[in-house]
Protein backbone atom coordinates (compact mmCIF):
# COMPACT_ATOMS: atom_id res chain seq x y z
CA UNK A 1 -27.04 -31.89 3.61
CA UNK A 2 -26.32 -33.70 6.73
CA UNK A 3 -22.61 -34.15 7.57
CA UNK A 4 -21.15 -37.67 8.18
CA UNK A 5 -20.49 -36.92 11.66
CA UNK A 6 -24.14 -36.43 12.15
CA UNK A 7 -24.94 -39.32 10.00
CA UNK A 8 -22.95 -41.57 12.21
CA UNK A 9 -24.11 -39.68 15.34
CA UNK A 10 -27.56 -40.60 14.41
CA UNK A 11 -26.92 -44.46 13.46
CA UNK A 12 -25.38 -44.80 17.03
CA UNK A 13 -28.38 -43.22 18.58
CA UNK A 14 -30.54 -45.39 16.84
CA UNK A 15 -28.64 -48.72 17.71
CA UNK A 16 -28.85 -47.67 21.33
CA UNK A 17 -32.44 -46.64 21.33
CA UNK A 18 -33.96 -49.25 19.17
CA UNK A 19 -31.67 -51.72 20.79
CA UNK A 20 -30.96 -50.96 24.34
CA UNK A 21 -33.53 -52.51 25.66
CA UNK A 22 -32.59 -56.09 24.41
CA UNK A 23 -28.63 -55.60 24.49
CA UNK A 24 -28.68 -53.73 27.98
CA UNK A 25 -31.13 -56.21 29.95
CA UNK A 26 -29.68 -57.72 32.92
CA UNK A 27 -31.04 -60.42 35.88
CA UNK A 28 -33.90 -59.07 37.92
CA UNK A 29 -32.04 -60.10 40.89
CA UNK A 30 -29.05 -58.03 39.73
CA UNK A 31 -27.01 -57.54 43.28
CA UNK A 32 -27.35 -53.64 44.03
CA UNK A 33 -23.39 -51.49 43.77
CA UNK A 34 -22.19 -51.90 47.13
CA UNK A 35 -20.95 -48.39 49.12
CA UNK A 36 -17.02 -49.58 48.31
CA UNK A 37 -17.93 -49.69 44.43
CA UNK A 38 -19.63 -46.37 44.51
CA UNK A 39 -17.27 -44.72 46.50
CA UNK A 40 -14.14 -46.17 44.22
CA UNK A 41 -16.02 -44.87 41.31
CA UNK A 42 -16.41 -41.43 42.49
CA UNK A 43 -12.42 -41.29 43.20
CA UNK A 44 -11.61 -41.94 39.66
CA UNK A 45 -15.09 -39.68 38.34
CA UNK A 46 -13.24 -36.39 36.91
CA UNK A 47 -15.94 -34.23 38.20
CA UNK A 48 -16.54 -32.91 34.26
CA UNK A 49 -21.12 -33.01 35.17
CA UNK A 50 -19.91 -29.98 37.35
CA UNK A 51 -21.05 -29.73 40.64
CA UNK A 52 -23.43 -30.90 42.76
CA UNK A 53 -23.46 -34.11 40.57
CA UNK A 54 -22.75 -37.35 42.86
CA UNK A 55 -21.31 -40.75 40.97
CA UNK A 56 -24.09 -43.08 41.54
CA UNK A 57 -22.77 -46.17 38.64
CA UNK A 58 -20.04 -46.85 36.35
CA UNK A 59 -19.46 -49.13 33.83
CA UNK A 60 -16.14 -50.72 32.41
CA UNK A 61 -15.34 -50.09 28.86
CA UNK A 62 -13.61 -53.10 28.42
CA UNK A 63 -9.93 -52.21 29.42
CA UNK A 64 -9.75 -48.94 28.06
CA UNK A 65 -12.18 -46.99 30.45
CA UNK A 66 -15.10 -46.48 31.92
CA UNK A 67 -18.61 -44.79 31.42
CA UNK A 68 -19.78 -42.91 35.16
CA UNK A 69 -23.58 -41.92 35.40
CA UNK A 70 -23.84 -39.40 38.30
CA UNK A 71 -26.91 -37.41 39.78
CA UNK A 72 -27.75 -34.22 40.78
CA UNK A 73 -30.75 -34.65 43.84
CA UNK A 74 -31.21 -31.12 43.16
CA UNK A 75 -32.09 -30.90 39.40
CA UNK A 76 -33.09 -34.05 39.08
CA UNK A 77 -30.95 -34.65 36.68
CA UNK A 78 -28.27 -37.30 35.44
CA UNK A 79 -25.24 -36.70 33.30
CA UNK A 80 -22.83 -39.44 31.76
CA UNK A 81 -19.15 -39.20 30.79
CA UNK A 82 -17.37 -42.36 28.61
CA UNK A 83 -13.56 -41.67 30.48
CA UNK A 84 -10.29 -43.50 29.07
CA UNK A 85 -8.01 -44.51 31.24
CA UNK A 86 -5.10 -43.04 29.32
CA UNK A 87 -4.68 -40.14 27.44
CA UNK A 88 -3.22 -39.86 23.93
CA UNK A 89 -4.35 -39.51 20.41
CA UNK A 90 -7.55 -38.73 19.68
CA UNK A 91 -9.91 -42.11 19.40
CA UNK A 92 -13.68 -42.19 18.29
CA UNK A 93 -15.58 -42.41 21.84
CA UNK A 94 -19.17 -41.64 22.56
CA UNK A 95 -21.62 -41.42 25.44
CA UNK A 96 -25.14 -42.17 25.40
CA UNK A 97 -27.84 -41.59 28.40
CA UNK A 98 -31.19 -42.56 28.03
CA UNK A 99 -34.66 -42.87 29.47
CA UNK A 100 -35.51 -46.77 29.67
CA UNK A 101 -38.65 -46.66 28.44
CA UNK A 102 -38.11 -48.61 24.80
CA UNK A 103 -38.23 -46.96 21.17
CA UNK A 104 -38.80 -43.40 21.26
CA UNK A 105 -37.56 -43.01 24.78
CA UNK A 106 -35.57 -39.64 24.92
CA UNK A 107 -32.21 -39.72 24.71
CA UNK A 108 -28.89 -37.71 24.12
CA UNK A 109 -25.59 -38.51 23.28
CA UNK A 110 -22.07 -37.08 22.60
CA UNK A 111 -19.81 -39.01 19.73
CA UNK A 112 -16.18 -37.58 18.07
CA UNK A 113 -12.79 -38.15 18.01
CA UNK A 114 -12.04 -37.15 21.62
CA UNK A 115 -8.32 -37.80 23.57
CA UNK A 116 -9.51 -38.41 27.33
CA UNK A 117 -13.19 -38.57 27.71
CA UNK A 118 -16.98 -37.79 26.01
CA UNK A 119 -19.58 -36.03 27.25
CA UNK A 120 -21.09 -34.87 29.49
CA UNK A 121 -24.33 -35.43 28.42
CA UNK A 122 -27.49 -34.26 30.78
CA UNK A 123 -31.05 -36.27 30.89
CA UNK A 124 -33.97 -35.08 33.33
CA UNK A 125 -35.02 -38.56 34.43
CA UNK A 126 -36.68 -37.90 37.60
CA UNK A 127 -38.92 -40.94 38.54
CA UNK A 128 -38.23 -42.76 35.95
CA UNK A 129 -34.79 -45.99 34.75
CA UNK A 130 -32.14 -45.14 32.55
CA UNK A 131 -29.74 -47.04 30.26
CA UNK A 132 -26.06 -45.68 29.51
CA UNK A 133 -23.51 -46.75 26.88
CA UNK A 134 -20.36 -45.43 26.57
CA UNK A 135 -17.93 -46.33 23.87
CA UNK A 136 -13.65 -46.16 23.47
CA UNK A 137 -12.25 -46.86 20.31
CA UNK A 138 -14.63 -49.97 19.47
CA UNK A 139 -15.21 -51.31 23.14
CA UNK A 140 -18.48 -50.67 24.80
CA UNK A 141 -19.79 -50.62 28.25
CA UNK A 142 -23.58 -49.98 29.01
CA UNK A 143 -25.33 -50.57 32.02
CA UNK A 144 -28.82 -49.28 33.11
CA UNK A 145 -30.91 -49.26 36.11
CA UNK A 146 -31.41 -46.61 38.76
CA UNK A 147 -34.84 -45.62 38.45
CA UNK A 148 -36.70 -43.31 40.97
């Protein structure tokens, strides 16, 4: 029998794969992160990916923190982490990193009860987009993009 941590692990994963597509679209002409953004990001990144992982986006989780999607040139690989901005009691959060290729796409994704950040979660996505959603306590972020 599947536990209800599972069961909720999956019904996240499927709202994010069966609907990322529609809730994470964005302009076209979306204006690329400047070198100021990117570097700001990677000063407040907490380096959990490990190394050789560079902060290449982030994403606000409303006011309570923010979801960083780093790479590793190496591997090939990204990672995500959903980071609060505070620390305290422990507060359902949840990372998601995906392949942007619509329903089926892989995808992984870390949910609990955490009390400063979730994740990391790794996806090989060499040559191809991702999406990322990160979650705090009820407020979301997602972004997606980055393909190559």
């Amino acid at each position: 029998m599947k536990s209800s941590r599972h069961l909720a692990s999956a019904a996240v994963l499927a709202a994010v794969t069966l609907g990322g597509a529609v809730a994470l679209a964005a302009p076209a002409g979306a204006a690329p992160r400047t070198a100021t953004a990117v570097a700001s990001a990677e000063a407040a990144y907490n380096g959990v990916c490990g190394s050789g992982y560079t902060v290449i986006d982030s994403t606000p989780v409303e006011d309570k923190g923010t979801v960083y999607v780093t790479y590793n040139r190496s591997t090939g690989k990204n990672c995500a982490v959903t980071i609060r901005n505070t620390s305290g009691a422990p507060v359902r959060m949840a990372v998601t990193l995906a392949i942007d290729a619509g329903r089926g796409a892989p995808s992984v994704m870390d949910n609990g009860l955490y009390t400063s950040y979730a994740g990391p979660v790794y996806l090989s996505a060499r040559g191809q987009c991702i999406l990322w959603l990160g979650s705090i306590d009820g407020a979301l972020g997602n972004g997606h993009g980055h393909c190559g």
